[in-house]
N, C-alpha and C. Protein backbone atom coordinates (compact mmCIF):
# COMPACT_ATOMS: atom_id res chain seq x y z
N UNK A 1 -51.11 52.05 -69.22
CA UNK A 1 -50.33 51.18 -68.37
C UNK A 1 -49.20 51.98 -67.73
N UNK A 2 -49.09 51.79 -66.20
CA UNK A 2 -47.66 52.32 -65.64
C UNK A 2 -46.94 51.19 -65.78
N UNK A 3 -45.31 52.30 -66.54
CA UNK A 3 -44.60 51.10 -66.21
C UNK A 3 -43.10 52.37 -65.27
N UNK A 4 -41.90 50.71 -64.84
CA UNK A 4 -40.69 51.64 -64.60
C UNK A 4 -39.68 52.23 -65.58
N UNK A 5 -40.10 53.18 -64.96
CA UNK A 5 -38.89 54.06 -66.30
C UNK A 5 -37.76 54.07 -65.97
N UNK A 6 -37.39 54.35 -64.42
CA UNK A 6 -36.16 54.99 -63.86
C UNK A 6 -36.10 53.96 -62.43
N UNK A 7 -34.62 53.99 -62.08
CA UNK A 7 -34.52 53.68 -60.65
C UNK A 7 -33.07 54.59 -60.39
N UNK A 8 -33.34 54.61 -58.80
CA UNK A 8 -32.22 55.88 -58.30
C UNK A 8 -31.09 54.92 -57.55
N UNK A 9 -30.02 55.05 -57.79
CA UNK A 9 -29.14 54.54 -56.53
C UNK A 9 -28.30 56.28 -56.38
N UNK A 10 -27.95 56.42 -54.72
CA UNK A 10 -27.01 57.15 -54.32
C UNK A 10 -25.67 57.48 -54.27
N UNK A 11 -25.12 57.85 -55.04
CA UNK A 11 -23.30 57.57 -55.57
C UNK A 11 -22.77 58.88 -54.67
N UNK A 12 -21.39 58.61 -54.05
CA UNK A 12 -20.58 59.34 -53.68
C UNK A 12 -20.14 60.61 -54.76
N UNK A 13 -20.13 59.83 -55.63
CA UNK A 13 -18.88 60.83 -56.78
C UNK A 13 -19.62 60.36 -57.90
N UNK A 14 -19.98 61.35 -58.85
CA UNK A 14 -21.09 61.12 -59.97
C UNK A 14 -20.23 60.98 -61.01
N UNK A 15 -18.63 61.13 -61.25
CA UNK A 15 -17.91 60.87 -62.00
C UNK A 15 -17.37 59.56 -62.09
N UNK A 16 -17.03 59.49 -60.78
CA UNK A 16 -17.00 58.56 -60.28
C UNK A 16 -17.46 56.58 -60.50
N UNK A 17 -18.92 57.08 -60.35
CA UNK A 17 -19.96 55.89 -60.95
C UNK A 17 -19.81 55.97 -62.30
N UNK A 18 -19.77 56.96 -63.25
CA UNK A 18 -20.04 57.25 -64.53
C UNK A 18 -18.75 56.26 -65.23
N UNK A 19 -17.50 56.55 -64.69
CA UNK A 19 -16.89 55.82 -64.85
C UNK A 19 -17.12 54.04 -64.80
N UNK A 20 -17.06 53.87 -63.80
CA UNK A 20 -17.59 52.67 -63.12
C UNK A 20 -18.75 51.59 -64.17
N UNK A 21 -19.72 52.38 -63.81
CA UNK A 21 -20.92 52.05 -64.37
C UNK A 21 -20.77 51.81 -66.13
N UNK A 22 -19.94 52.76 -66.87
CA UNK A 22 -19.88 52.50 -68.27
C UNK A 22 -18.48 51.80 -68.44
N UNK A 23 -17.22 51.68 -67.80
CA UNK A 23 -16.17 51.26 -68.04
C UNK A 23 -16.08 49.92 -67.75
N UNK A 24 -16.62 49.78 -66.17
CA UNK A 24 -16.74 48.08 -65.45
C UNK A 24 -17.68 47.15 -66.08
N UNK A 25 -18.96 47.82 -66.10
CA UNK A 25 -20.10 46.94 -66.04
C UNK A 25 -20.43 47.09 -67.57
N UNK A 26 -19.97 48.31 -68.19
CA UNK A 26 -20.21 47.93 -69.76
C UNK A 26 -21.85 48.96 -70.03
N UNK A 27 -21.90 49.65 -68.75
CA UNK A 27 -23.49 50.50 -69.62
C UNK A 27 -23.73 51.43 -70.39
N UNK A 28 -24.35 52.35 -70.61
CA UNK A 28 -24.49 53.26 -71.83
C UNK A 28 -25.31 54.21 -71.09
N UNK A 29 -24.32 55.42 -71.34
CA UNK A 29 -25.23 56.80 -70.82
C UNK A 29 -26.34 56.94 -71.55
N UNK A 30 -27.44 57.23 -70.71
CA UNK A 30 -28.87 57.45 -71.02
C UNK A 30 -29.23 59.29 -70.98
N UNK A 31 -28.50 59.89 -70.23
CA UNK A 31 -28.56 61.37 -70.16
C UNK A 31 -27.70 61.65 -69.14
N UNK A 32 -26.90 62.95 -69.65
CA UNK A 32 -25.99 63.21 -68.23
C UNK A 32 -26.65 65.16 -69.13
N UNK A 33 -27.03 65.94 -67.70
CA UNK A 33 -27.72 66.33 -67.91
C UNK A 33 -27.59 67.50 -66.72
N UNK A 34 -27.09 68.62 -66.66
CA UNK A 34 -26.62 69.65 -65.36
C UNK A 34 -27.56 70.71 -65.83
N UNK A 35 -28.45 71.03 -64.68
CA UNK A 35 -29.50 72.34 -64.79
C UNK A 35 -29.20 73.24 -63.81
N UNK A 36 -28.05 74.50 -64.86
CA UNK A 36 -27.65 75.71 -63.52
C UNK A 36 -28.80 76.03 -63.04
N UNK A 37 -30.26 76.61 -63.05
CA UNK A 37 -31.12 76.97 -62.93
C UNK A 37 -31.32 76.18 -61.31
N UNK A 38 -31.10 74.91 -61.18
CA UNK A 38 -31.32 74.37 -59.73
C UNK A 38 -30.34 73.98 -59.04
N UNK A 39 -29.03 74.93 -59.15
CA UNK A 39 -28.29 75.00 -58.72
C UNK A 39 -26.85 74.02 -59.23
N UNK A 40 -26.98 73.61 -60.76
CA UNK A 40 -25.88 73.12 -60.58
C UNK A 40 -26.05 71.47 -60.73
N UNK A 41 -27.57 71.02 -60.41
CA UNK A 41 -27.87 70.03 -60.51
C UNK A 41 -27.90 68.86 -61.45
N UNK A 42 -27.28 67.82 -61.68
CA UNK A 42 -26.70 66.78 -62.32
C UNK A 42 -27.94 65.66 -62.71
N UNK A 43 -28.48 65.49 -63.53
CA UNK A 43 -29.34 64.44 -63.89
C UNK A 43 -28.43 63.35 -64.46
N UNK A 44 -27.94 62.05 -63.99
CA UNK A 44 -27.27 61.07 -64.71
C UNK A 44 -27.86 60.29 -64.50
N UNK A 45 -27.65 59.21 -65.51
CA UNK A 45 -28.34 57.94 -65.67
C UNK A 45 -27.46 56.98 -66.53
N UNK A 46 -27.90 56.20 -66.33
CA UNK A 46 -26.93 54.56 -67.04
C UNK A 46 -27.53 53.25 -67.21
N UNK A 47 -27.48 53.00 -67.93
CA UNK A 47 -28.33 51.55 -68.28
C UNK A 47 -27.92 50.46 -69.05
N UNK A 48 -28.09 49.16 -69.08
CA UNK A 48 -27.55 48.06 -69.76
C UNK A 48 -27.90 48.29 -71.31
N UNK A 49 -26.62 48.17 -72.18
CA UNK A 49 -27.35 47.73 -73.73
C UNK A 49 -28.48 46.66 -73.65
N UNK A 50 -29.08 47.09 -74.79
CA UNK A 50 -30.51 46.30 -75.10
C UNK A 50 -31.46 46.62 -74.29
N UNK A 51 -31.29 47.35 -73.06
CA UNK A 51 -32.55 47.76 -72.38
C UNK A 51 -32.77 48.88 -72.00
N UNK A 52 -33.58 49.68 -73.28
CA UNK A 52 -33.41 50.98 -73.23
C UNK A 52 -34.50 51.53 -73.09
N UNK A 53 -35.67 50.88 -72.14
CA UNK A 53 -37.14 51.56 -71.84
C UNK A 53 -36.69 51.64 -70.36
N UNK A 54 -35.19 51.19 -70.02
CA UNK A 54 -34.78 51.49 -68.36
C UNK A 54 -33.80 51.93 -68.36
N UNK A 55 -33.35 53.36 -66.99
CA UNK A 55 -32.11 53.65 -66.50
C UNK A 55 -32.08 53.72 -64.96
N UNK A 56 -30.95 53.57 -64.59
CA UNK A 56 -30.78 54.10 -63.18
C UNK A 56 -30.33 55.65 -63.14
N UNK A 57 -30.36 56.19 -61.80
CA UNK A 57 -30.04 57.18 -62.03
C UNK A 57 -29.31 57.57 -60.90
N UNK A 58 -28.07 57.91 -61.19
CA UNK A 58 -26.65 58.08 -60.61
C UNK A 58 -26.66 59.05 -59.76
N UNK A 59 -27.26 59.51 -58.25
CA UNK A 59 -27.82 60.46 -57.60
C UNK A 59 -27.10 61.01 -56.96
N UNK A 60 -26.49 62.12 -56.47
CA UNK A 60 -25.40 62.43 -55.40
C UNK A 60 -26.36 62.56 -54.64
N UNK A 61 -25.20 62.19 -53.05
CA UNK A 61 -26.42 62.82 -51.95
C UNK A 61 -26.72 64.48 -51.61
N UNK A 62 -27.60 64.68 -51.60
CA UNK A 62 -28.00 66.06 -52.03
C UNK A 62 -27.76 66.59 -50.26
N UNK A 63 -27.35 67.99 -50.46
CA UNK A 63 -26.87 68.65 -49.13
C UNK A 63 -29.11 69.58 -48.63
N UNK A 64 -28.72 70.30 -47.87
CA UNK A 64 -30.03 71.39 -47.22
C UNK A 64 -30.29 71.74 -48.65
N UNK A 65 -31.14 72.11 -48.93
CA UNK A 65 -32.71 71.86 -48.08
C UNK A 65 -32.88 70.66 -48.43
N UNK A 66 -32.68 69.61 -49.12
CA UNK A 66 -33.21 68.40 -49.64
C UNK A 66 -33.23 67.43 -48.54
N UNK A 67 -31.46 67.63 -48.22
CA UNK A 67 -31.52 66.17 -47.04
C UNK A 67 -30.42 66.96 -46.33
N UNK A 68 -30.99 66.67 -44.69
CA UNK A 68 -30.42 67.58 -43.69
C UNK A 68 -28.85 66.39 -43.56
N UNK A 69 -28.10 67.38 -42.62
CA UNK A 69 -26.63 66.54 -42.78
C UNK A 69 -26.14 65.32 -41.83
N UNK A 70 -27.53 65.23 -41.32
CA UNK A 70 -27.45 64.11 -40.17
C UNK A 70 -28.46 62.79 -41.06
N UNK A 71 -29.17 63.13 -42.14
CA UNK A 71 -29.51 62.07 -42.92
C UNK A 71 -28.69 61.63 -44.06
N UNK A 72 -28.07 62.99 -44.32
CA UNK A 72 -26.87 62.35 -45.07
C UNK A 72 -25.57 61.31 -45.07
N UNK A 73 -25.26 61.45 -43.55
CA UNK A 73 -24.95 61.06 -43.01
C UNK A 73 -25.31 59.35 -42.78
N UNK A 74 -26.16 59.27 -42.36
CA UNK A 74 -27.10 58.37 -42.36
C UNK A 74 -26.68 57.17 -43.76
N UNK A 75 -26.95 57.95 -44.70
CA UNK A 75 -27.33 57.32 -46.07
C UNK A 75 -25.76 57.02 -46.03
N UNK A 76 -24.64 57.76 -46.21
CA UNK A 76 -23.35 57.31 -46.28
C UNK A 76 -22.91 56.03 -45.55
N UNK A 77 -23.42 56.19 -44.49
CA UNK A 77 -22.91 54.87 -43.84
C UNK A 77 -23.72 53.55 -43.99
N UNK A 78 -24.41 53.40 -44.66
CA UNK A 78 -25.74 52.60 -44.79
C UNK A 78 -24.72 52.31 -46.00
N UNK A 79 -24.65 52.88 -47.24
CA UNK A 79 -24.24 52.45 -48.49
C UNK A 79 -22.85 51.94 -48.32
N UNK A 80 -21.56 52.83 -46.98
CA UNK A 80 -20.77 51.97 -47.21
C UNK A 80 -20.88 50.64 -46.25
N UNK A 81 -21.87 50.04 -45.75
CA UNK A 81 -22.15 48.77 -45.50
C UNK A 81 -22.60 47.82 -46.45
N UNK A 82 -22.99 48.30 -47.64
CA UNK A 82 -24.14 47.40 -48.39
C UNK A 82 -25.62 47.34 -48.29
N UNK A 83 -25.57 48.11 -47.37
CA UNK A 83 -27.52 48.55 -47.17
C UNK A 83 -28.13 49.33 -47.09
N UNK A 84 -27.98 50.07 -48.37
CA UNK A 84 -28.73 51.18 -48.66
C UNK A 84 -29.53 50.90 -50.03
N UNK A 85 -29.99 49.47 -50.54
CA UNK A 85 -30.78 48.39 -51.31
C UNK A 85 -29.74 47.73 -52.04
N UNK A 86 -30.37 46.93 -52.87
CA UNK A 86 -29.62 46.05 -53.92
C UNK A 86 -30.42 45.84 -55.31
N UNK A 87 -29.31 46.47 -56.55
CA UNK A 87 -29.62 45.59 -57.75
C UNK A 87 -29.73 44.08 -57.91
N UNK A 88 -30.47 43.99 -58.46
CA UNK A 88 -30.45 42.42 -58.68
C UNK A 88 -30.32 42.23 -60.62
N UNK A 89 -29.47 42.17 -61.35
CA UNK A 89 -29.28 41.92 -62.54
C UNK A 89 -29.37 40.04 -62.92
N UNK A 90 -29.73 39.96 -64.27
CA UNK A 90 -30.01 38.41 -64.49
C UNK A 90 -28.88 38.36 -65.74
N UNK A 91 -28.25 37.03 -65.68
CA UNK A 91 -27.56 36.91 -66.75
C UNK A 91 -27.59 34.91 -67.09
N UNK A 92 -27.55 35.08 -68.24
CA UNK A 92 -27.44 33.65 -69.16
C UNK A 92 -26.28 32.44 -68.16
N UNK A 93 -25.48 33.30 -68.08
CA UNK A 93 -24.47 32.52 -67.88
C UNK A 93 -23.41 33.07 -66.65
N UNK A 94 -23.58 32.85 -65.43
CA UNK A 94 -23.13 33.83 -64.82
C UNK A 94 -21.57 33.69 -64.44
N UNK A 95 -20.95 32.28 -64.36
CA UNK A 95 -19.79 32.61 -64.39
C UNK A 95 -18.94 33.43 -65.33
N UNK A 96 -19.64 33.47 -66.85
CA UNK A 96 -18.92 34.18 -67.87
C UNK A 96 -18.81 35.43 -67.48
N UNK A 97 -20.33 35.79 -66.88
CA UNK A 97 -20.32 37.16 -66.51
C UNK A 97 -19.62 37.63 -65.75
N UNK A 98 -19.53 37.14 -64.54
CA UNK A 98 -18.57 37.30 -63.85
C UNK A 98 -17.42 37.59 -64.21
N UNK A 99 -16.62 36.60 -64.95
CA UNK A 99 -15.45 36.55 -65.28
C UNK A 99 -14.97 37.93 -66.29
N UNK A 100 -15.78 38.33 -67.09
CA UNK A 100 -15.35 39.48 -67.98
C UNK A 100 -15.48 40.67 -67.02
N UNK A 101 -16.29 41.05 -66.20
CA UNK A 101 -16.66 42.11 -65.23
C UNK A 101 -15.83 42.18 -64.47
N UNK A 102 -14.95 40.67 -63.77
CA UNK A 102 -13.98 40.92 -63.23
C UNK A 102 -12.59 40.93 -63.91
N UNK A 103 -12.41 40.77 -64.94
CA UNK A 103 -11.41 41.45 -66.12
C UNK A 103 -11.26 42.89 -66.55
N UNK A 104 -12.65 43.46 -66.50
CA UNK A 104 -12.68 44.71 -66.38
C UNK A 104 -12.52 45.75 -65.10
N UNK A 105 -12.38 44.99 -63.92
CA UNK A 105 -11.88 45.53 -62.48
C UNK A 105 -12.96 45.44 -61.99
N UNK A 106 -14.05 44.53 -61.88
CA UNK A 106 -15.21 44.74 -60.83
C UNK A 106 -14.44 44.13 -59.65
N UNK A 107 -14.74 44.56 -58.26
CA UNK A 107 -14.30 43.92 -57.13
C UNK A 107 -15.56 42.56 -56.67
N UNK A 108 -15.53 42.28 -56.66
CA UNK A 108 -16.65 40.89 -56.21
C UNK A 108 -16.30 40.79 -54.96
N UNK A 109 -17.54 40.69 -54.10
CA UNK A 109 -17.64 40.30 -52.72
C UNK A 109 -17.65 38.71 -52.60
N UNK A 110 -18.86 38.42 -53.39
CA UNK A 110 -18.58 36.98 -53.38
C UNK A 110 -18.71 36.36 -54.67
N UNK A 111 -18.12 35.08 -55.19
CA UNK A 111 -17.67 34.62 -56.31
C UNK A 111 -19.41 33.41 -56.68
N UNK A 112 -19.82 33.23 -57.77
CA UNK A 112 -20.51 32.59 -58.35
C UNK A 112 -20.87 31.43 -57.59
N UNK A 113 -21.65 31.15 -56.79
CA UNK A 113 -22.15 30.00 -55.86
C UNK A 113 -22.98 29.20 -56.54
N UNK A 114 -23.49 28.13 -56.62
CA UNK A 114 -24.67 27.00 -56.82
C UNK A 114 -25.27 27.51 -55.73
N UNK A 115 -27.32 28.11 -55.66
CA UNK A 115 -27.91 27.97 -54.97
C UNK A 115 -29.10 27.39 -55.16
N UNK A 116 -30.40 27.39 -54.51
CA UNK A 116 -31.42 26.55 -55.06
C UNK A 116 -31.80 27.12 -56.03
N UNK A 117 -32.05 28.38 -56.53
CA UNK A 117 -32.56 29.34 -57.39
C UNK A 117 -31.72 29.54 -58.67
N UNK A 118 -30.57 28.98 -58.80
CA UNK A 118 -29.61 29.01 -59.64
C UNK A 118 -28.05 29.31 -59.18
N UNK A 119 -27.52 30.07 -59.86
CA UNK A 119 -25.88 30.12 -59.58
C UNK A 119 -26.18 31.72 -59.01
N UNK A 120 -25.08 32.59 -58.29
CA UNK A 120 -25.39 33.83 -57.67
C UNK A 120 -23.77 34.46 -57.43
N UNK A 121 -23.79 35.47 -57.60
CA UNK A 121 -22.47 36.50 -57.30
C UNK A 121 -23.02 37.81 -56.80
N UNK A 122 -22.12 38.41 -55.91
CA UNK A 122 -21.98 39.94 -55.34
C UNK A 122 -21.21 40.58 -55.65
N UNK A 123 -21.51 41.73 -55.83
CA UNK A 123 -20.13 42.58 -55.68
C UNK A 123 -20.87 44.18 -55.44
N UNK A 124 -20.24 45.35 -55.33
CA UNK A 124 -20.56 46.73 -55.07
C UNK A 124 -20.09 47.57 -55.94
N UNK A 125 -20.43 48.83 -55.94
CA UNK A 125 -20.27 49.81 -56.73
C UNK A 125 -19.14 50.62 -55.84
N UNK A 126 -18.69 51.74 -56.18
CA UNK A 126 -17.55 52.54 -55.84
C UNK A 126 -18.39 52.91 -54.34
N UNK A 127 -19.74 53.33 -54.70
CA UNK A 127 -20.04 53.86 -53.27
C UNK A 127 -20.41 52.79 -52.27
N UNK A 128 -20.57 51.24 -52.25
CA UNK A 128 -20.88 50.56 -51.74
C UNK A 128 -22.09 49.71 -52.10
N UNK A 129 -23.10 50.26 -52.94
CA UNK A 129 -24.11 49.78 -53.42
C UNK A 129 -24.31 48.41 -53.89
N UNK A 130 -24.61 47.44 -52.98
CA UNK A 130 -25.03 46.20 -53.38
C UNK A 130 -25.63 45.66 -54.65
N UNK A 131 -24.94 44.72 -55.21
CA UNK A 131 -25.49 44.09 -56.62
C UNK A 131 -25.36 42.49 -56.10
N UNK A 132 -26.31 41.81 -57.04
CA UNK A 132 -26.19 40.67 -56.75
C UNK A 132 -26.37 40.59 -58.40
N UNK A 133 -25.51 39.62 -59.45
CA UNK A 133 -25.53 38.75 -60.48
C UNK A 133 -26.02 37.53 -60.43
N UNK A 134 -27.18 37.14 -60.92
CA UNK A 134 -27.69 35.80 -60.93
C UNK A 134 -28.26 35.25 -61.95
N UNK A 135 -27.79 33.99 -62.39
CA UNK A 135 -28.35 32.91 -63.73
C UNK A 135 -29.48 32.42 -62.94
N UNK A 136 -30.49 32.43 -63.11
CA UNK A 136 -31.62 32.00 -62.55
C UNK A 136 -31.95 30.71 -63.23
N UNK A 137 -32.72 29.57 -62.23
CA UNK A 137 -32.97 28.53 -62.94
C UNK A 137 -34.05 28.58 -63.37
N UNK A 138 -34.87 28.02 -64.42
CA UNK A 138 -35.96 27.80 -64.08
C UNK A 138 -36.76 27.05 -63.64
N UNK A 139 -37.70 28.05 -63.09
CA UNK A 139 -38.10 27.76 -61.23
C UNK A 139 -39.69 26.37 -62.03
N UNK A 140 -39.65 26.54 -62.89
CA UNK A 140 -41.24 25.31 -63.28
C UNK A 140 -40.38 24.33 -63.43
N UNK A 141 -39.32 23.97 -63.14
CA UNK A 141 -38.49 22.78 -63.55
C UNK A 141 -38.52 21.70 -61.99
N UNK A 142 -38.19 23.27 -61.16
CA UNK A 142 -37.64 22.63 -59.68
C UNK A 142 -38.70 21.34 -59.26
């Protein structure tokens, strides 16, 4: 069976997120991981307690040969809009969630709504990276 092991988001500052990611949101380094051999290169990753068959992985944008500086470019301004993708995380209870995340300094774009699908919140990461928090209803009920 394939399954997902990993997902990538693009971070400005890999200290940065590291912070962020384990201080705000509460995750747990999965590997932080520098191979001089490829120059120096940073393997990080971060993931929610209790779910530890998954990480993201905390990517800087990589300079030549990887990604020329007009795609880099590119990607920077995309992420600081909010569209360069989106997490989508599920939680029990989402105003609680909310509320401790934003005790811990998350910035929230938008605050816990009633929608048809359940209750829903936004907010971003240091580099811009879209998250959406959502209590989902369940949908065999509707």
């Amino acid at each position: 069976m394939i399954r997902i092991a990993n997902a990538q988001l693009w971070v400005h500052d890999q200290n940065e997120a590291l912070d962020f990611y384990t201080n705000k949101l509460g995750w747990e380094v999965r590997a932080d991981v520098t191979l001089e051999e490829l120059g120096d290169f940073r393997w990080l990753t971060v993931g929610p307690p209790g779910q530890e068959d998954f990480s993201v992985v905390l990517m800087a944008i990589p300079g030549a040969p990887v990604m020329d500086s007009e795609t880099g470019k590119q990607v920077r301004e995309l992420m600081g809009k909010g569209f360069a993708g989106t997490v989508f995380l599920s939680t029990d209870d989402c105003q609680a969630s909310y509320e401790e995340l934003k005790a811990r300094g998350v910035e929230f774009t938008e605050e816990p709504e009633e929608r048809p699908y359940g209750i829903d919140s936004g907010f971003r990461d240091p580099s811009g990276n879209a998250f959406r928090l959502t209590q989902v209803r369940d949908l065999a009920s509707l």
